[in-house]
Protein backbone atom coordinates (compact mmCIF):
# COMPACT_ATOMS: atom_id res chain seq x y z
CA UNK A 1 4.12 19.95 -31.55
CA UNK A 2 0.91 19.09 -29.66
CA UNK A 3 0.95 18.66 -25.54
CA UNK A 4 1.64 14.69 -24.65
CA UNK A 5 1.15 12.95 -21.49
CA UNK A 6 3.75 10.26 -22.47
CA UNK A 7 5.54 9.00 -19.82
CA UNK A 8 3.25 10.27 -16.89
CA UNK A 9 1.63 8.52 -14.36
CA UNK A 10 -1.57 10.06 -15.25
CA UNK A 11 -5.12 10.08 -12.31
CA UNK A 12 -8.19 10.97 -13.38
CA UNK A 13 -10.50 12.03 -11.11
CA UNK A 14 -14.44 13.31 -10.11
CA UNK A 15 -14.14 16.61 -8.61
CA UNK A 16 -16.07 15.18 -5.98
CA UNK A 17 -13.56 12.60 -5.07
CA UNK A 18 -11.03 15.19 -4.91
CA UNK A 19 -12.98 17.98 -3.16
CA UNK A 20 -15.88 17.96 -0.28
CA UNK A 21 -18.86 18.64 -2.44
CA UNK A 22 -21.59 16.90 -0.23
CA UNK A 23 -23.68 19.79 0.64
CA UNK A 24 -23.73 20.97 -2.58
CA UNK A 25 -24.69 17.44 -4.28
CA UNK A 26 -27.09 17.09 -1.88
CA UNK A 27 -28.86 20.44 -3.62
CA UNK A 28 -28.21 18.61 -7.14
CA UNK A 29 -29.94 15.83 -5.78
CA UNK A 30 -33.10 17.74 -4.61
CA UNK A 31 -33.34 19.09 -7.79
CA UNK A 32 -33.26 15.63 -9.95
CA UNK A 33 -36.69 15.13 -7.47
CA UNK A 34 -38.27 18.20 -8.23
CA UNK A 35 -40.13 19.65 -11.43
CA UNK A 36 -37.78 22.23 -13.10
CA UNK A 37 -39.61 25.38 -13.12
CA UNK A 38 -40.24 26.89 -16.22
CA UNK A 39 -37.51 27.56 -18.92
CA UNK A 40 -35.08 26.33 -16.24
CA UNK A 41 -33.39 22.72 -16.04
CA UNK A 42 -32.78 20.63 -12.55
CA UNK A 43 -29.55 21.60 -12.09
CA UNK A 44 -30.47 24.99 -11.85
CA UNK A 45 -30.34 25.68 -8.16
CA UNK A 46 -27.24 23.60 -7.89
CA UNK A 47 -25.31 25.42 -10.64
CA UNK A 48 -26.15 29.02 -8.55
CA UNK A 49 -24.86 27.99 -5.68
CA UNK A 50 -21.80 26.69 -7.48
CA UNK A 51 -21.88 30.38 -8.53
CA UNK A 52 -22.49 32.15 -5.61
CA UNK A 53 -19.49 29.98 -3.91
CA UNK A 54 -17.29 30.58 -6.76
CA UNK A 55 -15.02 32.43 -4.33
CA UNK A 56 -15.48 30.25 -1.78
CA UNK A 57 -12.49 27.28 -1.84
CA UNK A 58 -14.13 23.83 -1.54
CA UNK A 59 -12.80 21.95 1.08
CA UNK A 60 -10.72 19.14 0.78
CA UNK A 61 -12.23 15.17 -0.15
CA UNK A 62 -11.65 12.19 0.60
CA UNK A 63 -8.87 11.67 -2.38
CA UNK A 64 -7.04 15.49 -1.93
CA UNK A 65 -3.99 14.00 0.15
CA UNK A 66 -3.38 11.24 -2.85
CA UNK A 67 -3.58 14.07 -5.42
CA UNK A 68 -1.51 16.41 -3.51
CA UNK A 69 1.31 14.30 -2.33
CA UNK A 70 1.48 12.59 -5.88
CA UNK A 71 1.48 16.23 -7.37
CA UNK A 72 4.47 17.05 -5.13
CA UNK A 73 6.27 14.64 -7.23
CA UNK A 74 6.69 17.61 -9.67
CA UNK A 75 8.12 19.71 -7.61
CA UNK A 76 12.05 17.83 -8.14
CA UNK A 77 14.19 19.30 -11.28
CA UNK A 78 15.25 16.70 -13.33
CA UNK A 79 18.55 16.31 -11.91
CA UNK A 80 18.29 15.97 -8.18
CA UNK A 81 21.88 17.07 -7.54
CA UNK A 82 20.61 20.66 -9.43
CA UNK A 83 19.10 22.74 -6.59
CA UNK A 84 19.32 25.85 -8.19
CA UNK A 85 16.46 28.12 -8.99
CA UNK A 86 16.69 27.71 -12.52
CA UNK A 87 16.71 24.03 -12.42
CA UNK A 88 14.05 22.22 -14.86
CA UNK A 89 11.39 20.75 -13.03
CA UNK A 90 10.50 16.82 -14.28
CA UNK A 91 6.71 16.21 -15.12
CA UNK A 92 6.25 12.94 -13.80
CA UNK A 93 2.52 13.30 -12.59
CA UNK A 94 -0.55 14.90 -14.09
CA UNK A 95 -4.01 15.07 -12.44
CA UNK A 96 -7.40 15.50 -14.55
CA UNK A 97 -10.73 16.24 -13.75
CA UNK A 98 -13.15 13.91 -15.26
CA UNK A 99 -16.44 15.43 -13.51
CA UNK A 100 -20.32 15.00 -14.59
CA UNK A 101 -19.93 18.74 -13.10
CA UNK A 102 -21.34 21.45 -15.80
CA UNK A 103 -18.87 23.92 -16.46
CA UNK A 104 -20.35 26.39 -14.46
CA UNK A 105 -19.33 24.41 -11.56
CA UNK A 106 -16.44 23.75 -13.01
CA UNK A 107 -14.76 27.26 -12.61
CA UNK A 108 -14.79 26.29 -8.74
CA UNK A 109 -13.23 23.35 -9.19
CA UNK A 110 -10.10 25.37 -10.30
CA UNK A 111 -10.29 27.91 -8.49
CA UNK A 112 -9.95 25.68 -5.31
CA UNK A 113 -7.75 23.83 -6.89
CA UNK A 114 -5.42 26.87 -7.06
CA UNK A 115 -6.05 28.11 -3.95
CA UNK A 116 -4.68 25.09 -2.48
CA UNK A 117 -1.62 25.19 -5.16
CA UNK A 118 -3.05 22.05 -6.98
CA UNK A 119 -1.42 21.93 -10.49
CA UNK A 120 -4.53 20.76 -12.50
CA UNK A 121 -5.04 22.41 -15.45
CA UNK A 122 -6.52 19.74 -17.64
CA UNK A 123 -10.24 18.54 -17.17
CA UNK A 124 -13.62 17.92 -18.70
CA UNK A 125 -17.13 19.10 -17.55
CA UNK A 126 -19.73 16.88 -18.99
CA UNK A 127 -22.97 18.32 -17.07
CA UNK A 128 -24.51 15.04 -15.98
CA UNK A 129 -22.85 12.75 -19.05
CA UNK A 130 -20.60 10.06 -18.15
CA UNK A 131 -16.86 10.93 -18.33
CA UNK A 132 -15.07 7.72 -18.40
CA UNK A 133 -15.12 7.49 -22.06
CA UNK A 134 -11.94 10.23 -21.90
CA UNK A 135 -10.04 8.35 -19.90
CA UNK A 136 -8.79 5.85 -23.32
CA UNK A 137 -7.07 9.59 -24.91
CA UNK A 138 -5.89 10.69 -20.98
CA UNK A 139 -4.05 6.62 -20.71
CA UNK A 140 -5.07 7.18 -17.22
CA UNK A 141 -3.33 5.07 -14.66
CA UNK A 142 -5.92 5.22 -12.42
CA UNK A 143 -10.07 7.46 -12.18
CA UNK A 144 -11.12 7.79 -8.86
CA UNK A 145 -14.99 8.69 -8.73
CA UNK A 146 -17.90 8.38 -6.51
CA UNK A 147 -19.85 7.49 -9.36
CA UNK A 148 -20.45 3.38 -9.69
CA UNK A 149 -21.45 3.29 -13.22
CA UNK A 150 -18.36 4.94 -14.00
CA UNK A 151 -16.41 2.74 -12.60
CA UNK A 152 -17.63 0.06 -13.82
CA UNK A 153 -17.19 1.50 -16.90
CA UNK A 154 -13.63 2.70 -16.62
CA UNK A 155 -12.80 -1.02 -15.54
CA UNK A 156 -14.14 -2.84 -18.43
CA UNK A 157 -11.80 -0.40 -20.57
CA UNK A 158 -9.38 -1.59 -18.64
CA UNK A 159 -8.49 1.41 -16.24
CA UNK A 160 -7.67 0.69 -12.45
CA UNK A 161 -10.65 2.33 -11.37
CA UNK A 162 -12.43 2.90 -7.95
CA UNK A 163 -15.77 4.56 -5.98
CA UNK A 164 -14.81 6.67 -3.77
CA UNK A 165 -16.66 6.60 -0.47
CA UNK A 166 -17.44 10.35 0.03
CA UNK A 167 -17.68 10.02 3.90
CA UNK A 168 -13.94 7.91 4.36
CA UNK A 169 -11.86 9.14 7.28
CA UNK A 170 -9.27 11.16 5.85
CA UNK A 171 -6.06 11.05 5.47
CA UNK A 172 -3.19 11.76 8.26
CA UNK A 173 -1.02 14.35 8.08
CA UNK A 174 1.89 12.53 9.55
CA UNK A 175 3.48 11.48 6.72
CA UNK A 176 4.00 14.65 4.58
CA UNK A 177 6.92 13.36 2.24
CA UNK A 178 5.42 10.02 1.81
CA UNK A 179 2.40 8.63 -0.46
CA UNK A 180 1.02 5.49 0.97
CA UNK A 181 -1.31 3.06 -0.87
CA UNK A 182 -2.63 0.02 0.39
CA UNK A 183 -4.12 -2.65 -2.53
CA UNK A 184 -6.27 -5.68 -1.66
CA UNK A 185 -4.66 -8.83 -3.54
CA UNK A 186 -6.82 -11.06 -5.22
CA UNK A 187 -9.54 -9.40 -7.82
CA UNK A 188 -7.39 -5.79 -7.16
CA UNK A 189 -3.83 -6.33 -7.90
CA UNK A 190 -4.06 -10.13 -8.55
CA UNK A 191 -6.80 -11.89 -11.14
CA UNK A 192 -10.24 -13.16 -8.78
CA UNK A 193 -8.89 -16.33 -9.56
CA UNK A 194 -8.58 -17.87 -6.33
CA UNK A 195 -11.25 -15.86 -4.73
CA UNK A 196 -13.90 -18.17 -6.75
CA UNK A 197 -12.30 -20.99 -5.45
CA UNK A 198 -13.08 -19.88 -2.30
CA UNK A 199 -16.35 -18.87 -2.84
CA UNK A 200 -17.06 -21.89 -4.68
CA UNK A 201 -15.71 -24.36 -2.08
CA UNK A 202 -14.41 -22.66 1.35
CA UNK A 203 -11.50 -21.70 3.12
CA UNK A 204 -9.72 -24.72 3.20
CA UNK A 205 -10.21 -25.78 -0.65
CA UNK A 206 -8.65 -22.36 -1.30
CA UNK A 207 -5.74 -22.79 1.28
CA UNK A 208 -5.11 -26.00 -0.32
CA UNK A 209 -5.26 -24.98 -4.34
CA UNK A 210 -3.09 -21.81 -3.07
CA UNK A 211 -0.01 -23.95 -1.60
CA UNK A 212 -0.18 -26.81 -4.84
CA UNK A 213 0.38 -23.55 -7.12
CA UNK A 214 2.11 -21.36 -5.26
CA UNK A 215 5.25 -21.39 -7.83
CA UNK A 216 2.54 -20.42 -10.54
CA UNK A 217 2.75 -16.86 -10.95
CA UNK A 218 -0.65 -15.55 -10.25
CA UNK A 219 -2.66 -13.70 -13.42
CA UNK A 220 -3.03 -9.79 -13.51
CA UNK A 221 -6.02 -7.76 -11.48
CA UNK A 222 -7.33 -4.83 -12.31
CA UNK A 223 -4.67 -2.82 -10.35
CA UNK A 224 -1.59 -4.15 -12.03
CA UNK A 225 -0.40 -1.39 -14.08
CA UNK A 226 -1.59 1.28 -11.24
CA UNK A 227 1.42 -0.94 -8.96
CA UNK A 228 3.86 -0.82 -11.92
CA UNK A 229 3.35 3.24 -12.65
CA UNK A 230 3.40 3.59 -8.45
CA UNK A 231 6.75 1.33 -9.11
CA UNK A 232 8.20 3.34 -11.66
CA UNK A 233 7.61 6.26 -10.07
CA UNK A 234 9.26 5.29 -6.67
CA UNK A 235 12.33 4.15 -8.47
CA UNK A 236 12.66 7.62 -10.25
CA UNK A 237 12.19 9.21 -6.94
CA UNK A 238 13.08 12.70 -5.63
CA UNK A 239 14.93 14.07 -2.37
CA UNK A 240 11.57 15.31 -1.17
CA UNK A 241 8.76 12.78 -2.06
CA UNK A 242 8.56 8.75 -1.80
CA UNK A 243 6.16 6.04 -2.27
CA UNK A 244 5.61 3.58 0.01
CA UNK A 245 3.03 0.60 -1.00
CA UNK A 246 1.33 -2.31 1.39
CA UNK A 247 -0.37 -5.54 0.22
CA UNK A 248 -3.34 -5.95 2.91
CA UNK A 249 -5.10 -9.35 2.21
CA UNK A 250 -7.21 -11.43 4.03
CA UNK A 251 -5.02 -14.58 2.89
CA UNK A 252 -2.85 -16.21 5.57
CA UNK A 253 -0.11 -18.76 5.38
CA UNK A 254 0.12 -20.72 3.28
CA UNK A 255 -1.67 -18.36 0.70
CA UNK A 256 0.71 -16.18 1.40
CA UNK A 257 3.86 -17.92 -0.37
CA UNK A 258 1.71 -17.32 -4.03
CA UNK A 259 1.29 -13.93 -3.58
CA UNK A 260 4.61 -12.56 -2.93
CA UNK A 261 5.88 -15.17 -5.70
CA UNK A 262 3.80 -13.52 -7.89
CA UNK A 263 4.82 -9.82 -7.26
CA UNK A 264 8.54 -11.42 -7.16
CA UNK A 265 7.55 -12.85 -11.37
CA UNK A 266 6.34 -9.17 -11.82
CA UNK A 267 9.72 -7.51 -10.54
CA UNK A 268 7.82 -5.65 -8.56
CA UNK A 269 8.24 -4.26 -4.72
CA UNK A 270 6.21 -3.79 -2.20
CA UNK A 271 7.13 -2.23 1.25
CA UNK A 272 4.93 -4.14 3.50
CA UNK A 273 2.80 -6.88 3.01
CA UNK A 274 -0.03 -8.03 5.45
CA UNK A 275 -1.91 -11.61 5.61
CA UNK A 276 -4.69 -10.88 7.99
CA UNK A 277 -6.15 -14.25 8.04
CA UNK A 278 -9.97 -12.66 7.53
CA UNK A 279 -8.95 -10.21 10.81
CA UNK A 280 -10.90 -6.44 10.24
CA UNK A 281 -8.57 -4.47 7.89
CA UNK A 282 -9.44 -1.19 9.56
CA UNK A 283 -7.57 -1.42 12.35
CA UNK A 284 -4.76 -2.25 10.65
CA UNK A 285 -5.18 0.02 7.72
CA UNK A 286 -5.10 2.76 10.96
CA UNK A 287 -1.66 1.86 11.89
CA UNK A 288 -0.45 2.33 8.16
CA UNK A 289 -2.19 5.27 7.45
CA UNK A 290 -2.30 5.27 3.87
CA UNK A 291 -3.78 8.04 1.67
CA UNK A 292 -5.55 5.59 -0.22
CA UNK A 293 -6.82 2.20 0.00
CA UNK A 294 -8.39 -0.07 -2.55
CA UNK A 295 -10.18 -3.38 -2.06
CA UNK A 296 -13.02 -5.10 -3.93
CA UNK A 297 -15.33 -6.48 -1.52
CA UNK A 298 -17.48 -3.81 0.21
CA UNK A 299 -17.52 -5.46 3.97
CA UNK A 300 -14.05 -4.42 3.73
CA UNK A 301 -14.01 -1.03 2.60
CA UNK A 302 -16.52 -0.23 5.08
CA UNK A 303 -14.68 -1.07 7.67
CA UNK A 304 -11.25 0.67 6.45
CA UNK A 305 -13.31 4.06 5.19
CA UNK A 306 -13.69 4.38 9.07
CA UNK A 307 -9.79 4.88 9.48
CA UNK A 308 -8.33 5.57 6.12
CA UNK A 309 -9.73 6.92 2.63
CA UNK A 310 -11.14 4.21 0.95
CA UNK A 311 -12.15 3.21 -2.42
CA UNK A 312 -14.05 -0.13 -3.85
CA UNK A 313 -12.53 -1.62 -6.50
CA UNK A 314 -15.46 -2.77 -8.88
CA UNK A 315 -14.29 -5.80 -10.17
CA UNK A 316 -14.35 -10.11 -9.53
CA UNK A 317 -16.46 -12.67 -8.99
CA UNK A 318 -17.91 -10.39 -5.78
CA UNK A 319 -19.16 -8.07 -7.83
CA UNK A 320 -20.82 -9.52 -10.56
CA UNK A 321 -24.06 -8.29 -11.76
CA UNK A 322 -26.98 -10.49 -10.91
């Protein structure tokens, strides 16, 4: 019977976005501006050093503490009252590597990955070639890369998808038995619906088509069935490993009331909501310390990637091409 991921909250990922590979893409990038001497190609000098490093563990990115928490999830037998050695452990999250890497560079990639006891043994090396097309076979939850194109990509296939911002804070260590996510509302969880109304007539046009609807069930973002996985997964649970979710948005009362109606209409939880009003979300992103957070508008992920990893969520009337 062939290997199935059925019933697993699968994450793709860039091995960049999982590991601290800046000084070494900086190398790759030197070489995309230089000839290629002969009989070689431009990733030549970055695939040595790959090599010569291949005993050296990267160190961790901005996405590790997501990956390793959520991995930890594994780690709880299938019956949580069954402690014993023997006990079968439940597979309830698998982590891929989707990486433009070659597979050169890929052998590092595992190998830190095992040297930090990171149970990823799936992934794809494309050398250069865009990986989101595997994500459709993976049914990834979610592909975290630093790579726009990608994302944009992955999120008109309909994957909850995000850039990484290589040089986020990262995360804190306080919470060791606890993944924390933050999610933007509107264009992330929620549709961009009433983010064009704002943009197309102001605050208090929005605040005003907000409170007529608010029993009206907002449509689905991008990040809906990343929240729903998250969900599932916190309601199987384990004695050593919890979720715990925020909604940080930049609506205020009354915006507020359509928002949680619509998670409400969704059967869906969320441990702390925040309506910030347009306030900074850093700051407050700080305070929650989440190993993730996703948002769509750039302003805002600059300022959280100063306190928290961060990710921009390529998707809504803010990001439209031109």
């Amino acid at each position: 019977m062939a290997a199935t991921l059925d019933g697993q909250l699968v994450v793709a990922i860039s091995s960049r976005a999982l590991f601290d590979f800046e000084e070494e893409n900086r190398v790759f990038e030197d070489g995309l501006g230089q000839p290629p001497a002969p009989g070689t190609k431009r990733d030549a000098a970055y695939m040595q050093l790959q090599l010569d490093r291949l005993d050296v563990p990267a160190k961790p990115g901005v996405a590790f503490s997501l990956v390793k928490k959520l991995l930890a999830f594994n780690d709880a037998p299938d019956n949580l009252d069954d402690a014993s050695p023997s006990a079968k452990l439940a597979q309830r999250v698998e982590v891929v590597i989707l990486s433009r890497n070659d597979p050169v560079s890929g052998m590092r990639v595992f190998r830190s990955a095992q040297h930090y006891g990171l149970a990823i043994q799936r992934g794809t090396f494309n050398r250069g070639e865009p990986p989101w097309r595997y994500l459709k076979p993976l049914h990834a939850n979610l592909f975290l890369s630093t790579h726009l194109s990608d994302v944009r990509e992955a999120l008109a296939a309909g994957v909850p998808a995000a850039q990484v911002y290589p040089q986020s804070a990262h995360a804190s260590d306080q919470h060791p038995h606890e993944v924390r996510i933050a999610f933007d509302g509107d264009a992330v969880i929620f549709s961009d619906e009433a983010e064009r109304v704002f943009q197309a007539q102001g605050l208090s046009a929005f605040q005003a088509h907000e409170r007529d609807k608010a029993t009206q069930p907002l449509l689905a973002g991008p990040f809906k069935p990343l929240l729903e996985a998250l969900h599932r997964l916190q309601q199987v649970g384990t004695s050593r490993m919890r979720i715990r979710t925020a909604l940080v948005t930049a609506r205020s009362a009354p915006a507020h009331e359509r928002a949680i109606r619509t998670l409400m209409d969704w059967n869906i939880e969320v441990d702390e909501a925040m309506f910030l009003g347009g306030l900074a979300k850093g700051e407050f992103l700080r305070e929650f310390e989440p190993d993730f957070f996703f948002d769509d508008q750039t302003g805002h992920v600059d300022s959280a990637s100063q306190h928290v990893p961060s990710g921009h969520v390529v998707s809504g009337v803010s990001n439209q091409l031109s």
